[in-house]
N, C-alpha and C. Protein backbone atom coordinates (compact mmCIF):
# COMPACT_ATOMS: atom_id res chain seq x y z
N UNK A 1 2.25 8.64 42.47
CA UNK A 1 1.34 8.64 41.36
C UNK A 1 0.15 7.75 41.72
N UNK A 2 -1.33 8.11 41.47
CA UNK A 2 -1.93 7.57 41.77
C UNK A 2 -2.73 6.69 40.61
N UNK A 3 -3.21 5.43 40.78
CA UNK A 3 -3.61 4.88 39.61
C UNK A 3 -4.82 5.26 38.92
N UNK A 4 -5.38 6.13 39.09
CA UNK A 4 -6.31 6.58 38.24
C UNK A 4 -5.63 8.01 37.36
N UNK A 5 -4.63 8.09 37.50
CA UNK A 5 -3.34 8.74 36.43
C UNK A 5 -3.27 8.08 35.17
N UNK A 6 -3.42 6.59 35.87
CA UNK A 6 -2.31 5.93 34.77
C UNK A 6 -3.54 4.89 34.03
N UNK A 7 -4.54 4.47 35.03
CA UNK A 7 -5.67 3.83 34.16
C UNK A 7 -7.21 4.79 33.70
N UNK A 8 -8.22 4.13 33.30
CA UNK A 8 -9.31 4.59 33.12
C UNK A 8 -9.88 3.20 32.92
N UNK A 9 -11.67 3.36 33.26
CA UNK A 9 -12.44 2.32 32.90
C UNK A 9 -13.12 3.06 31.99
N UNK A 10 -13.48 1.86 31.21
CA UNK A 10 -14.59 2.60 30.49
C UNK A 10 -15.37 1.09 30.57
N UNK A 11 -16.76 1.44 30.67
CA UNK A 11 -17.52 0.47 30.69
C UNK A 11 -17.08 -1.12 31.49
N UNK A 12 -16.74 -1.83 30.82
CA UNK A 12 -16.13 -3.45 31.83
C UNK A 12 -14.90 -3.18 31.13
N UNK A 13 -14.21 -2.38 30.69
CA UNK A 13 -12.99 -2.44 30.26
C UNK A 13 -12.02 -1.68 31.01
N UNK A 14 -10.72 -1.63 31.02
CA UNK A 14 -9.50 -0.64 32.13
C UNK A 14 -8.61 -0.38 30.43
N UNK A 15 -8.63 0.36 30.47
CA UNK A 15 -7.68 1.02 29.58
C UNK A 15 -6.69 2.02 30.11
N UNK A 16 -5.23 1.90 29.50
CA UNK A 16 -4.24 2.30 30.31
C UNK A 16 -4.20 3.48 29.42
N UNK A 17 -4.02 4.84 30.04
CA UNK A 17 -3.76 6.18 29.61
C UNK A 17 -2.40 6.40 29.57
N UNK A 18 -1.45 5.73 29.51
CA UNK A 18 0.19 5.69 29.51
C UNK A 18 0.66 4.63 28.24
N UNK A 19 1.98 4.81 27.60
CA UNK A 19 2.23 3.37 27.04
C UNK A 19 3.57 3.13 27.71
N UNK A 20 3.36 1.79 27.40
CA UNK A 20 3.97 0.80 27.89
C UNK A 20 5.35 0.99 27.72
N UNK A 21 7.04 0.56 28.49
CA UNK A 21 8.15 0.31 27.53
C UNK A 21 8.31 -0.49 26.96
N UNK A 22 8.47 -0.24 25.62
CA UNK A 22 8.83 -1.44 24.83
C UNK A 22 9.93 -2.29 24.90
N UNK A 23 11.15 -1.89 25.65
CA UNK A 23 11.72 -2.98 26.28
C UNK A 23 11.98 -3.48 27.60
N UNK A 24 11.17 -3.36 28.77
CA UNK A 24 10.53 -3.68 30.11
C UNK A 24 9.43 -4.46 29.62
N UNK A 25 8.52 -3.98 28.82
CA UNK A 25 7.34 -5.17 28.47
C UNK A 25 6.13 -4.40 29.75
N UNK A 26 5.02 -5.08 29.38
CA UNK A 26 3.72 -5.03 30.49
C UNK A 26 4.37 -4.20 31.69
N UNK A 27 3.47 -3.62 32.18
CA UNK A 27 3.55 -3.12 33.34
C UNK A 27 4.43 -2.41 34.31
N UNK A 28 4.94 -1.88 33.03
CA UNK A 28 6.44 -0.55 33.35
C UNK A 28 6.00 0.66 32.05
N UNK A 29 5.56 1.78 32.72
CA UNK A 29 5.14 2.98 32.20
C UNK A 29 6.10 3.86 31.28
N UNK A 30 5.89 4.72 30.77
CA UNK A 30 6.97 5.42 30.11
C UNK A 30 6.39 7.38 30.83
N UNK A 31 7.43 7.61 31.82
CA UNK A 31 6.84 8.90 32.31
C UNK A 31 6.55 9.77 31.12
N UNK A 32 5.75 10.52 30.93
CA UNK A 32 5.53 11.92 29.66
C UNK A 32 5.90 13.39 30.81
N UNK A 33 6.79 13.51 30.15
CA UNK A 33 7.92 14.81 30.17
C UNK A 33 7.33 15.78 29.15
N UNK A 34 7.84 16.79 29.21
CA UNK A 34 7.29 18.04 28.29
C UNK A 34 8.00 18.17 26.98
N UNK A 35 8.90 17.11 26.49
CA UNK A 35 9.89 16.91 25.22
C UNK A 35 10.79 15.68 24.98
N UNK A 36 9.87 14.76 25.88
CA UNK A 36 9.71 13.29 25.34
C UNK A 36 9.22 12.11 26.59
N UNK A 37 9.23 11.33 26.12
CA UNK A 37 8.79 9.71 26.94
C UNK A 37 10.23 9.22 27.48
N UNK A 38 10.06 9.07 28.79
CA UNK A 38 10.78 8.17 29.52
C UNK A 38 10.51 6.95 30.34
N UNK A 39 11.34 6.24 30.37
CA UNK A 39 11.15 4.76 31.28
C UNK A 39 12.40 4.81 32.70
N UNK A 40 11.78 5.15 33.38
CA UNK A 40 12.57 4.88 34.97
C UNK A 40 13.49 3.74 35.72
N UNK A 41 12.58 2.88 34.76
CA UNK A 41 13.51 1.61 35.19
C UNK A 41 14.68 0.92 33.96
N UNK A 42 14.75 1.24 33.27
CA UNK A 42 15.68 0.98 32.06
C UNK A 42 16.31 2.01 31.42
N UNK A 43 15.87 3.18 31.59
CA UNK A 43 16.09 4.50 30.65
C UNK A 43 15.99 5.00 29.30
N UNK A 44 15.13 3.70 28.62
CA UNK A 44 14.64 4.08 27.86
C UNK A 44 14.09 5.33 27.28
N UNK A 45 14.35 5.88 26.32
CA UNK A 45 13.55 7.38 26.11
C UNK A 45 13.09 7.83 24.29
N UNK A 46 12.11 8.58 24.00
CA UNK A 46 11.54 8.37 22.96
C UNK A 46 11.21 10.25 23.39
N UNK A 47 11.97 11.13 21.98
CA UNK A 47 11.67 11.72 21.99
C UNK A 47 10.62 12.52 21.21
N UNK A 48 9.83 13.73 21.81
CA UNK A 48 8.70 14.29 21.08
C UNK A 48 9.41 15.04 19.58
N UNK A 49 8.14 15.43 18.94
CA UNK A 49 8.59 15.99 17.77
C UNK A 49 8.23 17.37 18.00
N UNK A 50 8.64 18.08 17.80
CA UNK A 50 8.19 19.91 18.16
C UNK A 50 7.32 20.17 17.08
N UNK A 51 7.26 19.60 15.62
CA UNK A 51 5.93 20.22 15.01
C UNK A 51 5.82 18.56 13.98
N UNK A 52 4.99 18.45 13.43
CA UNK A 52 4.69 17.20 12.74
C UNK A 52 5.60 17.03 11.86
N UNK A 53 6.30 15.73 11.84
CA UNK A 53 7.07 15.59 10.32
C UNK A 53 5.83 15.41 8.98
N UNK A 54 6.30 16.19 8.25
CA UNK A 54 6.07 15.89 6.78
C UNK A 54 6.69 15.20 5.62
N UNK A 55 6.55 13.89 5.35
CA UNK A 55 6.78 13.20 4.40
C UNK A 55 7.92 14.09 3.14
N UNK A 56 9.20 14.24 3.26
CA UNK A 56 10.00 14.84 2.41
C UNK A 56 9.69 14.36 0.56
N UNK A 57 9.06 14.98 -0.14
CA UNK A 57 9.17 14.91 -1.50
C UNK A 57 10.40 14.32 -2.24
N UNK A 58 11.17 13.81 -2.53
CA UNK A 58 12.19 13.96 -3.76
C UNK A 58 11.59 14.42 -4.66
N UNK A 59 12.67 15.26 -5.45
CA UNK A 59 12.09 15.28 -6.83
C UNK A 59 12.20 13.96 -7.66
N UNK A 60 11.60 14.45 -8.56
CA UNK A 60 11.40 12.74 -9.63
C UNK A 60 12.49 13.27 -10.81
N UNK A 61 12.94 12.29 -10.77
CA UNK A 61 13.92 12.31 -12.07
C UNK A 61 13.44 12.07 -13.46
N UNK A 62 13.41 12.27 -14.43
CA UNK A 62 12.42 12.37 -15.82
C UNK A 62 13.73 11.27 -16.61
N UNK A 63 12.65 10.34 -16.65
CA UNK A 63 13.49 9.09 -17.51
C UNK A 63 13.83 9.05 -19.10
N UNK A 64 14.24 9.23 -20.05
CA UNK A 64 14.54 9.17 -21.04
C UNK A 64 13.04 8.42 -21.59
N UNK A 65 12.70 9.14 -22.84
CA UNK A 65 11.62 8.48 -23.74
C UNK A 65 12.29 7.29 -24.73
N UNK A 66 11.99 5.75 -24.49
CA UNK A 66 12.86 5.31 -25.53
C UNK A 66 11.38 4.08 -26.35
N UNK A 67 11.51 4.41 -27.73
CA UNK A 67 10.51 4.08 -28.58
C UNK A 67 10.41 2.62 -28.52
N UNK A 68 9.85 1.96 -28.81
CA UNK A 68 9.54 0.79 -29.23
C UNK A 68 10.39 -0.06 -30.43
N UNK A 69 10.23 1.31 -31.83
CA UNK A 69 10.75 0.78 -32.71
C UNK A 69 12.32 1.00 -32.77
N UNK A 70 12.67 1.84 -32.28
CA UNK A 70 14.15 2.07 -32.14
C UNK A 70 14.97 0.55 -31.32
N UNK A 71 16.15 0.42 -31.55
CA UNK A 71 16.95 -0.37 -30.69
C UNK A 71 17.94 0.28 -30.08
N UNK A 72 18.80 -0.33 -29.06
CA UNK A 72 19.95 0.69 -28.10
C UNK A 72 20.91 0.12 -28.81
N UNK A 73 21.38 1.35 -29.29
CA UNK A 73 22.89 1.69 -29.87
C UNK A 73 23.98 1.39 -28.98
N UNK A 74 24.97 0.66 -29.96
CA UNK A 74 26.28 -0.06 -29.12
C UNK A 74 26.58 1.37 -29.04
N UNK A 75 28.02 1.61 -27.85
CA UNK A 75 28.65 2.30 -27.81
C UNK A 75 29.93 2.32 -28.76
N UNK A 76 30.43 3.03 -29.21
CA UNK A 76 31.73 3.09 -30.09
C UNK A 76 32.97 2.34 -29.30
N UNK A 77 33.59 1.93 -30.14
CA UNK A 77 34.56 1.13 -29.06
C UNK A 77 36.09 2.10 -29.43
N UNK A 78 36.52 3.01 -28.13
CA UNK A 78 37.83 3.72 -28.50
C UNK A 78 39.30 3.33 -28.85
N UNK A 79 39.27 3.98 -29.74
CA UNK A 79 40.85 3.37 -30.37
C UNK A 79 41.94 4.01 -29.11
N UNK A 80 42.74 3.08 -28.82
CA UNK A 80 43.68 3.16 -28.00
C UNK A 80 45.43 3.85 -29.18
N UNK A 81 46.01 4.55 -28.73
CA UNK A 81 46.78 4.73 -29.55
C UNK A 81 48.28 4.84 -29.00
């Protein structure tokens, strides 16, 4: 691999076109595979997503309307027999 793979300059700056492993730290790459990120030296791996996740909805549960002036009713207490 040659390092203009893995860096770019732009202007006085080197910006790395790869990321990093997050547990190797600095200066250990994560290869890009065609269905996820790998790390060579740890085996780290991070896989791709095949189409974007979308944020799953729940439905909302509809809370009981309870008034102001009303108070909450004890429950009945059952006779045991």
């Amino acid at each position: 691999m040659k390092k203009r793979e893995i860096f770019k300059v732009e202007g006085d700056k080197i910006v790395r076109l790869r990321r990093n492993c997050p547990k190797c730290g600095d200066g250990v790459f994560l290869a890009d595979h065609k269905d996820r990120l790998s790390c060579g030296a740890c085996g780290y791996t991070e896989f791709k997503s095949k189409k974007p996740e979308k944020p799953v909805e729940q439905p909302k549960e509809e809370q009981p309307v309870v008034s102001e002036s009303s108070t909450p009713s004890e429950k009945p207490k059952e006779e045991k027999k």
